[in-house]
N, C-alpha and C. Protein backbone atom coordinates (compact mmCIF):
# COMPACT_ATOMS: atom_id res chain seq x y z
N UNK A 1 -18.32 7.12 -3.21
CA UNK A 1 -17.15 7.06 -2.34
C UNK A 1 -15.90 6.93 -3.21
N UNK A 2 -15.51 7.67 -3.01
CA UNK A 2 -13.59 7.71 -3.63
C UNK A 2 -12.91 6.26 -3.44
N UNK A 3 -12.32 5.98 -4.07
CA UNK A 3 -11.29 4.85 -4.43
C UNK A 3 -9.96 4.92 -4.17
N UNK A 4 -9.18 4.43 -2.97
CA UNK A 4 -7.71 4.77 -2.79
C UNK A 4 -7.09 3.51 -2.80
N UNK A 5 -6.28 3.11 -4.26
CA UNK A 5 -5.40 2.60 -3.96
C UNK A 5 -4.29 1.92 -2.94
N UNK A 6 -3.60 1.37 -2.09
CA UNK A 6 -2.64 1.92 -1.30
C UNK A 6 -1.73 0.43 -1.28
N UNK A 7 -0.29 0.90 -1.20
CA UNK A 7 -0.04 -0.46 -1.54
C UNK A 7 0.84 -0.46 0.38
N UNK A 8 1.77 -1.71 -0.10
CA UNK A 8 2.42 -2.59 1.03
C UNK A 8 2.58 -1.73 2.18
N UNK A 9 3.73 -0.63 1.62
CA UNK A 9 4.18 0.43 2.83
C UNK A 9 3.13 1.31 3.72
N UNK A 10 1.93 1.62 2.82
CA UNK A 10 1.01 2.19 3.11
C UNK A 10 0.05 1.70 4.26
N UNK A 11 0.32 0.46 3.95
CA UNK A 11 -0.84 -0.59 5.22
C UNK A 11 0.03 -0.77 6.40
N UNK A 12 1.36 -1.27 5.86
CA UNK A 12 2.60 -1.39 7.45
C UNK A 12 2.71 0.00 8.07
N UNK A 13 2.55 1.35 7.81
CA UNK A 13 2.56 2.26 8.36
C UNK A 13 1.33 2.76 9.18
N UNK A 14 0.01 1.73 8.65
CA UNK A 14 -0.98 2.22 9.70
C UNK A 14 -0.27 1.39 11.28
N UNK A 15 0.45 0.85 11.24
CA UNK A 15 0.89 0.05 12.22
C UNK A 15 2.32 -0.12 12.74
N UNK A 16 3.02 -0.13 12.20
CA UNK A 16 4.28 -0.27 12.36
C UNK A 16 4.74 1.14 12.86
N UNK A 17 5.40 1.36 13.76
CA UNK A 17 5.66 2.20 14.92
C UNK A 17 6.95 3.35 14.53
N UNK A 18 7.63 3.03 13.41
CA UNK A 18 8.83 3.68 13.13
C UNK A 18 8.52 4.45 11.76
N UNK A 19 7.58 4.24 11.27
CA UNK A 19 7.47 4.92 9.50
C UNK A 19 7.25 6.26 9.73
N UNK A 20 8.11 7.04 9.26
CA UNK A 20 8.39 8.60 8.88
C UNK A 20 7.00 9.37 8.40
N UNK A 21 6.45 8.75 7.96
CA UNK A 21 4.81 8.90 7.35
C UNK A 21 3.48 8.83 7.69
N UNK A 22 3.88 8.74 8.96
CA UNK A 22 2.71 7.25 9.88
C UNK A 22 1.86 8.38 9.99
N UNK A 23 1.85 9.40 10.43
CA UNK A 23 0.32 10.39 10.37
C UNK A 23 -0.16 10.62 9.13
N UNK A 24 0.23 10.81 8.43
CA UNK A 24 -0.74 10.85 7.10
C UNK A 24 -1.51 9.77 6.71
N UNK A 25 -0.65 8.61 6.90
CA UNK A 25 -0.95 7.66 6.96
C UNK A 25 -2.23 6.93 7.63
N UNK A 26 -2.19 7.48 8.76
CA UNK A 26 -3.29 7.31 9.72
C UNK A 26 -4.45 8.14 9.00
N UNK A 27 -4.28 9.22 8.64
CA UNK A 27 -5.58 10.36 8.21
C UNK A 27 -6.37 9.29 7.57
N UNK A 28 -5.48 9.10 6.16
CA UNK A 28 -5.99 7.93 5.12
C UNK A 28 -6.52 6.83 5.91
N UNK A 29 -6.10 6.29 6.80
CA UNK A 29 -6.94 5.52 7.74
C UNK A 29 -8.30 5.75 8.29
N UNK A 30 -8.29 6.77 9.01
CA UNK A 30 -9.29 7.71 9.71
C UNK A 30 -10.33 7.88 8.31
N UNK A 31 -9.79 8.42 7.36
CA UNK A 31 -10.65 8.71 6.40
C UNK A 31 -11.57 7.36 5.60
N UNK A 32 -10.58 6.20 5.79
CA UNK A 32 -11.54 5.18 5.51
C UNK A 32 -12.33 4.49 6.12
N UNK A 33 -12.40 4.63 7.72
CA UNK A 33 -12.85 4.47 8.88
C UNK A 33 -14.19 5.30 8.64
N UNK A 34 -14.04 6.82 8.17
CA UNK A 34 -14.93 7.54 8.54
C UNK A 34 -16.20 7.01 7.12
N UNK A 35 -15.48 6.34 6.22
CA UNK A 35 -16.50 6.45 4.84
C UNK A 35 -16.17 7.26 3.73
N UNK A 36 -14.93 7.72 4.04
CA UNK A 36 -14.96 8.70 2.96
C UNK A 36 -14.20 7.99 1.99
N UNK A 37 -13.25 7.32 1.79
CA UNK A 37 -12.62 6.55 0.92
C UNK A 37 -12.62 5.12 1.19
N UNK A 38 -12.59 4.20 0.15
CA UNK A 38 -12.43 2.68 -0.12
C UNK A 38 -11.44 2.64 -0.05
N UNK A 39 -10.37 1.36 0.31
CA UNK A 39 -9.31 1.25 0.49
C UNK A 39 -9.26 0.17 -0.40
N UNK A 40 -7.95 0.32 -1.36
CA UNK A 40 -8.48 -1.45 -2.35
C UNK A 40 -6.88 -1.52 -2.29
N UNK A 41 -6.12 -2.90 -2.73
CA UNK A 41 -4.84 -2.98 -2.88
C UNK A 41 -5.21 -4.16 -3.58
N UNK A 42 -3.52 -5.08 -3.64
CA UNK A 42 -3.52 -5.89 -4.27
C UNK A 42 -3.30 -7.19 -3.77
N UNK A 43 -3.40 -8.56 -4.28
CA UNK A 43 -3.85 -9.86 -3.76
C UNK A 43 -2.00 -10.34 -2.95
N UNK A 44 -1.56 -9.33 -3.54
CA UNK A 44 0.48 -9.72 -3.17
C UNK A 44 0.67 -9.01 -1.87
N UNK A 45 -0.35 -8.27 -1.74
CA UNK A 45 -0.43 -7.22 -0.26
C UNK A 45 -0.33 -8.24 0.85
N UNK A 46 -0.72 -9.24 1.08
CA UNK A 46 -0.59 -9.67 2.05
C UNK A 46 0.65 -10.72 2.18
N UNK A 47 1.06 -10.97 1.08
CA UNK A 47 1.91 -11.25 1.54
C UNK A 47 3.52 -10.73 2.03
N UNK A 48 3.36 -9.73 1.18
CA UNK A 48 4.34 -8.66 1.57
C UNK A 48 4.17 -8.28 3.21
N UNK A 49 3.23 -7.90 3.78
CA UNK A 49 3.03 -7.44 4.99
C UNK A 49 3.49 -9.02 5.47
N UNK A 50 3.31 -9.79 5.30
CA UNK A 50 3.31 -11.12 6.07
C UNK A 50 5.29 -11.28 5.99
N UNK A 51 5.59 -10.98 5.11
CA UNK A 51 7.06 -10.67 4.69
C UNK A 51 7.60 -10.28 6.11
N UNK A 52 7.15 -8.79 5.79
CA UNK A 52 7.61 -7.96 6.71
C UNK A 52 7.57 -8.16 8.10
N UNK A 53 6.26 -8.47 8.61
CA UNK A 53 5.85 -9.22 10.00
C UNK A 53 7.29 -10.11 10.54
N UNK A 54 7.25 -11.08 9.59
CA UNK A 54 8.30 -12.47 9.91
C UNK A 54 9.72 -11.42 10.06
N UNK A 55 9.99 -10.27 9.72
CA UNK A 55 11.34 -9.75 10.30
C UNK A 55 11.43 -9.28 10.83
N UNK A 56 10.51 -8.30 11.70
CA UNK A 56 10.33 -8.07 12.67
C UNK A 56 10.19 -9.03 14.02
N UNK A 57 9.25 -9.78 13.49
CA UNK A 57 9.48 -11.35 14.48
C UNK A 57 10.76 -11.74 14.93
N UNK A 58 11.57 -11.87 13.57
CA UNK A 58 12.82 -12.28 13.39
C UNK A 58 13.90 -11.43 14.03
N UNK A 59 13.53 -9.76 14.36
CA UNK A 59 14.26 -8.61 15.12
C UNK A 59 15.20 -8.10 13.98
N UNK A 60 14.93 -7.92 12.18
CA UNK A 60 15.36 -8.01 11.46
C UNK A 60 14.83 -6.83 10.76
N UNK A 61 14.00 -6.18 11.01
CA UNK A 61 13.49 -4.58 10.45
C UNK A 61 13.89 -3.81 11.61
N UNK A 62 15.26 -2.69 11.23
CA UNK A 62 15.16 -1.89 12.94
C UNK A 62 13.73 -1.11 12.83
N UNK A 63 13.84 -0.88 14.29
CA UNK A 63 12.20 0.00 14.34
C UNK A 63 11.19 -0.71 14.50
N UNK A 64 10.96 -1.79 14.07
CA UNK A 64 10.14 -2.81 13.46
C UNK A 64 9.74 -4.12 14.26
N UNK A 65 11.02 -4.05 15.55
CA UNK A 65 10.81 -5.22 16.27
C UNK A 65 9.40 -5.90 17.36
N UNK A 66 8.78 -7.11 16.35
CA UNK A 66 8.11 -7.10 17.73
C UNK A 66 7.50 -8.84 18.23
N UNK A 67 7.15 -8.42 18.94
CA UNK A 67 6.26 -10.08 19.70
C UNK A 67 6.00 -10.68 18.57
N UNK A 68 5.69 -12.02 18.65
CA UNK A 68 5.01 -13.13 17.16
C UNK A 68 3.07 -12.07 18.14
N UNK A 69 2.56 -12.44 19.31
CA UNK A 69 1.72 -11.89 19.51
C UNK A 69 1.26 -10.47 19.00
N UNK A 70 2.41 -9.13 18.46
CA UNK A 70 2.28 -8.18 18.32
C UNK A 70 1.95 -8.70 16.79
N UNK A 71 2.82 -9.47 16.14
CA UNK A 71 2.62 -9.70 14.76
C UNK A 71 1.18 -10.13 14.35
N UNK A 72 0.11 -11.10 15.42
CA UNK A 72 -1.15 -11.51 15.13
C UNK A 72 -2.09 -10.53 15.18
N UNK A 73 -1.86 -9.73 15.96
CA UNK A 73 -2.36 -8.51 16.99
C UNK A 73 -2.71 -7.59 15.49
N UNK A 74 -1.03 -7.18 14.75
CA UNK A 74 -1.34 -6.73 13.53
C UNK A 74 -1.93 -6.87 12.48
N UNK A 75 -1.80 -8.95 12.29
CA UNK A 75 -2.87 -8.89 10.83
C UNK A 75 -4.30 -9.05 11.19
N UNK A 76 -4.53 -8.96 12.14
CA UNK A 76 -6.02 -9.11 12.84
C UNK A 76 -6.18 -8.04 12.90
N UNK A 77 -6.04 -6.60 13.27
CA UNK A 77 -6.04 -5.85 12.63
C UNK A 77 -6.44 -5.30 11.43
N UNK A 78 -5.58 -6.04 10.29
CA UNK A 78 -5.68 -5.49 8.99
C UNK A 78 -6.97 -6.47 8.72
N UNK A 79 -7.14 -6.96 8.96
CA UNK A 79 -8.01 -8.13 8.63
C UNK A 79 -9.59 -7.19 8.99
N UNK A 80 -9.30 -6.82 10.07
CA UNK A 80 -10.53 -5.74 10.24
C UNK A 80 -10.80 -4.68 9.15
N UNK A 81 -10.08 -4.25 8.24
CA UNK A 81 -9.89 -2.87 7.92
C UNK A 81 -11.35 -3.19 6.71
N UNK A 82 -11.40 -4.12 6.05
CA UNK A 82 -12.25 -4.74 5.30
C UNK A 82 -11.93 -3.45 4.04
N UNK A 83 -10.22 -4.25 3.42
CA UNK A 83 -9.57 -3.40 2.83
C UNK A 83 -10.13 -4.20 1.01
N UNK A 84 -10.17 -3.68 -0.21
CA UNK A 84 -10.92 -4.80 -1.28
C UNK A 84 -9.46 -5.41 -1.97
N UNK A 85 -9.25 -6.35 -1.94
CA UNK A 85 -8.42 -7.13 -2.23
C UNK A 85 -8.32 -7.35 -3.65
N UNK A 86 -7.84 -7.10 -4.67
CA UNK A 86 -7.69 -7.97 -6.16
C UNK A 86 -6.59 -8.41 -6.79
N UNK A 87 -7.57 -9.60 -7.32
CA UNK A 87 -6.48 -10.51 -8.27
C UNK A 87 -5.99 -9.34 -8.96
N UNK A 88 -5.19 -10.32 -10.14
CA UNK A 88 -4.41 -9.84 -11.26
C UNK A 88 -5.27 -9.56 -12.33
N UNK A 89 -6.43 -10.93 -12.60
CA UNK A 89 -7.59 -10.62 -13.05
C UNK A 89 -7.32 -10.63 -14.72
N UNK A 90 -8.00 -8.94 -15.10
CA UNK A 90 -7.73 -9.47 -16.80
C UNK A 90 -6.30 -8.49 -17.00
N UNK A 91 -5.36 -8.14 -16.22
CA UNK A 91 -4.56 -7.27 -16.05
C UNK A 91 -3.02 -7.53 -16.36
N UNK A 92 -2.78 -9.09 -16.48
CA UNK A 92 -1.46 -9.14 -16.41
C UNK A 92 -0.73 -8.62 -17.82
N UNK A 93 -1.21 -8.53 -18.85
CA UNK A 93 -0.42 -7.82 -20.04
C UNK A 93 -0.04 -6.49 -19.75
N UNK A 94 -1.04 -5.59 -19.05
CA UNK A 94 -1.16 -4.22 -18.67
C UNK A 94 0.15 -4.06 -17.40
N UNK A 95 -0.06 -5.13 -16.41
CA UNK A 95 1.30 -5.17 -15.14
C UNK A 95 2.70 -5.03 -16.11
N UNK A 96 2.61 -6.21 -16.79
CA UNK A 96 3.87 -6.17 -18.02
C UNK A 96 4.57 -5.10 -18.66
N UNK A 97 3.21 -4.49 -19.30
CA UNK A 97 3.20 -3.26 -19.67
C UNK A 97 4.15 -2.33 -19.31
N UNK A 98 3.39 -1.58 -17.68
CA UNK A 98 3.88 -0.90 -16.77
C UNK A 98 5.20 -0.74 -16.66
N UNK A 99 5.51 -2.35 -15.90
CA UNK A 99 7.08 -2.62 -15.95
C UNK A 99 8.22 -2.15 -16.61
N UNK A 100 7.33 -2.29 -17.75
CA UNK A 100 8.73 -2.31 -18.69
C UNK A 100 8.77 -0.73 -18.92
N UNK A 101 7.78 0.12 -18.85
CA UNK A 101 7.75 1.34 -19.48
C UNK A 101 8.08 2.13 -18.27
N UNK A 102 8.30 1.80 -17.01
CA UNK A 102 8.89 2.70 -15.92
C UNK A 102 10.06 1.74 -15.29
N UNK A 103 10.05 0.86 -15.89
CA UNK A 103 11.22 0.45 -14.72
C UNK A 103 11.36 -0.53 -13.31
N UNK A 104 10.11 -0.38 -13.35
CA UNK A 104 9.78 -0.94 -12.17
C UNK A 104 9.30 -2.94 -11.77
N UNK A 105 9.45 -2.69 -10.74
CA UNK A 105 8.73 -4.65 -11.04
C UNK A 105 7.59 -5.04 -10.51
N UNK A 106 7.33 -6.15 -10.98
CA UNK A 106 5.90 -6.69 -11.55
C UNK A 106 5.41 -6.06 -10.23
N UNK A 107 5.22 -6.00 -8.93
CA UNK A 107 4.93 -6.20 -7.76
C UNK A 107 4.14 -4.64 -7.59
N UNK A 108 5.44 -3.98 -8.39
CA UNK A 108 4.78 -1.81 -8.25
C UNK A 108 3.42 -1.59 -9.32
N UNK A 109 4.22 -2.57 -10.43
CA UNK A 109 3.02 -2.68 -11.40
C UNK A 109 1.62 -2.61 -11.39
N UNK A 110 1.74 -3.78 -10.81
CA UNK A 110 0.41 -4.51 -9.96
C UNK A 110 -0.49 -3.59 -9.47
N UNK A 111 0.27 -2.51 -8.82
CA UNK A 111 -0.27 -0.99 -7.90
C UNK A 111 -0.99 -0.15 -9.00
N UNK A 112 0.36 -0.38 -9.66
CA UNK A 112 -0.29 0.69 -10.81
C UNK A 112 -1.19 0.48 -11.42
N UNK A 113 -1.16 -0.90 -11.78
CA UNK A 113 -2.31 -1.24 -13.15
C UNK A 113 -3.83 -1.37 -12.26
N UNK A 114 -3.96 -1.73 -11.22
CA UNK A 114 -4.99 -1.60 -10.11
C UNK A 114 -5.47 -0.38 -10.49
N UNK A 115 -4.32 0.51 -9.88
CA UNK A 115 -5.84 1.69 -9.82
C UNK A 115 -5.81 2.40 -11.10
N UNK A 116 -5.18 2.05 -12.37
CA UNK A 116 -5.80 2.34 -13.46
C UNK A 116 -6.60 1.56 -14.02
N UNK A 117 -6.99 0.59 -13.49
CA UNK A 117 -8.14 -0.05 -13.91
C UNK A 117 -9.48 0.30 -12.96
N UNK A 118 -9.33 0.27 -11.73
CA UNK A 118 -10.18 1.25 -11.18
C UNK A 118 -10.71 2.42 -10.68
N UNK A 119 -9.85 3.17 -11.44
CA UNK A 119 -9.77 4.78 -11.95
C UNK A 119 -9.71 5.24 -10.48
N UNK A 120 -8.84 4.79 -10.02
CA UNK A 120 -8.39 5.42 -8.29
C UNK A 120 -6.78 5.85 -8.52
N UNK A 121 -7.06 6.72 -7.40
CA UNK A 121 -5.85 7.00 -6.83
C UNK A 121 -4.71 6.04 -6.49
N UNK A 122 -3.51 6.42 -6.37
CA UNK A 122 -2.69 4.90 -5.88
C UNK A 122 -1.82 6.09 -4.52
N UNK A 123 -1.75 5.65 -3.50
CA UNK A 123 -1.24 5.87 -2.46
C UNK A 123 -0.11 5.26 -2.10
N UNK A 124 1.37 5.73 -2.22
CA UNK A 124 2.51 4.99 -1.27
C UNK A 124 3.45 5.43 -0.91
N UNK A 125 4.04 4.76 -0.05
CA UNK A 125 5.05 5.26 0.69
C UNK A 125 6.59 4.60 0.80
N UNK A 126 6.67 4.44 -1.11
CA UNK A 126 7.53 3.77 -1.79
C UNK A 126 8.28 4.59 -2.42
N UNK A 127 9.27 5.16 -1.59
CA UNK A 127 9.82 6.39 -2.42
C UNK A 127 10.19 6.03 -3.87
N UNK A 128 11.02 5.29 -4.39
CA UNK A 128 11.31 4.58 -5.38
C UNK A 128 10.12 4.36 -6.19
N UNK A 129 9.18 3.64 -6.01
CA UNK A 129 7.97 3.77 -7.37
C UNK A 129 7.41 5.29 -6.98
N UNK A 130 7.52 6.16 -5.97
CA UNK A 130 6.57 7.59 -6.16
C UNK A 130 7.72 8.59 -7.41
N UNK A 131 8.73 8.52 -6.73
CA UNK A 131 9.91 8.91 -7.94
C UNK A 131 10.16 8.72 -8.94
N UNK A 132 10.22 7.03 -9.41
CA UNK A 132 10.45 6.73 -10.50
C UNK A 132 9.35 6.70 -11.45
N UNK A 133 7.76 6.74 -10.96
CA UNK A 133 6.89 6.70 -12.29
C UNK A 133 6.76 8.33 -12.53
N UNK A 134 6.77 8.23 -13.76
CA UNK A 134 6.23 9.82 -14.78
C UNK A 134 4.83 9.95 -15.27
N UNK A 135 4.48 10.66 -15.48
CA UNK A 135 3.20 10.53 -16.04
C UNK A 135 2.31 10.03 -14.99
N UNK A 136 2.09 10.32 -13.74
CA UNK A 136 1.04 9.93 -13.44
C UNK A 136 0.69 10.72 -12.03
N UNK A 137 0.58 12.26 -12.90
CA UNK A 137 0.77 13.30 -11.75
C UNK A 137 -0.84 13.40 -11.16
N UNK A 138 -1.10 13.23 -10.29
CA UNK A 138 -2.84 13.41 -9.83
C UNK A 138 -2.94 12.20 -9.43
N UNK A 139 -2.49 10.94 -10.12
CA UNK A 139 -3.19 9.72 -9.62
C UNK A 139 -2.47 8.80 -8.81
N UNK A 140 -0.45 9.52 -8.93
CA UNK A 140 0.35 8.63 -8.19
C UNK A 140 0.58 9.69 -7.05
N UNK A 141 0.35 9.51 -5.40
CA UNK A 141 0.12 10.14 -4.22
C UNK A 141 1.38 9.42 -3.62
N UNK A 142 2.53 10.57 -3.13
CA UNK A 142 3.40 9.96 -1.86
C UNK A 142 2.36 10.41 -0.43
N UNK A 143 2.38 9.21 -0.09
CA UNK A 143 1.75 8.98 1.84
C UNK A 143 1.75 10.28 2.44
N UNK A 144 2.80 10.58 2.16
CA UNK A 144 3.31 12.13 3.27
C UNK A 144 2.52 13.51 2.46
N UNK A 145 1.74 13.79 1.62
CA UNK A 145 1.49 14.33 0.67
C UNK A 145 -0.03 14.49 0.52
N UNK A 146 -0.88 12.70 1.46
CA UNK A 146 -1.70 12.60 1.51
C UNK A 146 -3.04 13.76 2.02
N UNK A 147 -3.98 14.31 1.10
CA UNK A 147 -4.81 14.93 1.79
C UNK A 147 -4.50 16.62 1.72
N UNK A 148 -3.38 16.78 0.71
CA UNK A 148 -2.95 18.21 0.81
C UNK A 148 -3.28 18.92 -0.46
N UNK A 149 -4.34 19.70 -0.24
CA UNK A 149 -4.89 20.47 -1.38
C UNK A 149 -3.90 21.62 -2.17
């Protein structure tokens, strides 16, 4: 079974009602539903989504607004997806690494150094880290892009 990466934006778009991306998004869903891909991210994933939740709660993401009930509704949800979660592990020199050599912070890193350590794909819908990393044509996937031969 294939290995897909997918970070923050990628998981709020199986759900969140306004993302520009949300069908592809879903495929990648569907497709991990069906068996065909693992879904793995990182241990900061949840809290980012938990981030995001609280501003929407808050009526503070447009698009985004919803019930504290819609918000449980969601991580119960994700909680189902039985998505593989990892630490940082033996990785944090390599996150460091990353950082510094694209630009980016510890948090995109994290994405990155994931699925180069588990020789997966990385999936997102982070325009900013899909743009800004080089070098990582085949293994760094924008959402919208997903699934297109």
């Amino acid at each position: 079974m294939k290995r897909v990466v997918v970070d923050t934006s990628v998981v709020l778009a199986f759900y969140l009602p306004a993302e520009p991306y949300k069908a592809k998004a879903l495929t990648l869903l569907a497709d991990h539903g069906a068996g065909a891909v693992q879904l793995e991210t990182t241990a900061l994933t949840m809290y980012e989504i938990l981030n995001v939740l609280s501003r929407c709660v808050r009526g503070l993401k447009p698009g985004g607004i919803m019930s504290p009930g819609q918000a449980a509704a969601v991580l119960a949800a994700i909680d189902e997806l039985e998505i593989g979660v990892h630490g940082i592990g033996a990785t944090p020199q390599r996150v460091l690494e990353l950082a510094v050599a694209h630009g980016r912070s510890a948090h995109d890193a994290a994405f990155l150094a994931l699925a180069e350590a588990l020789d997966a794909e990385l999936v997102t819908g982070d325009e900013r880290l899909w743009r800004g990393v080089k070098g990582w044509e085949g293994r760094l996937t924008w959402v919208g892009d997903y699934g297109a031969t």
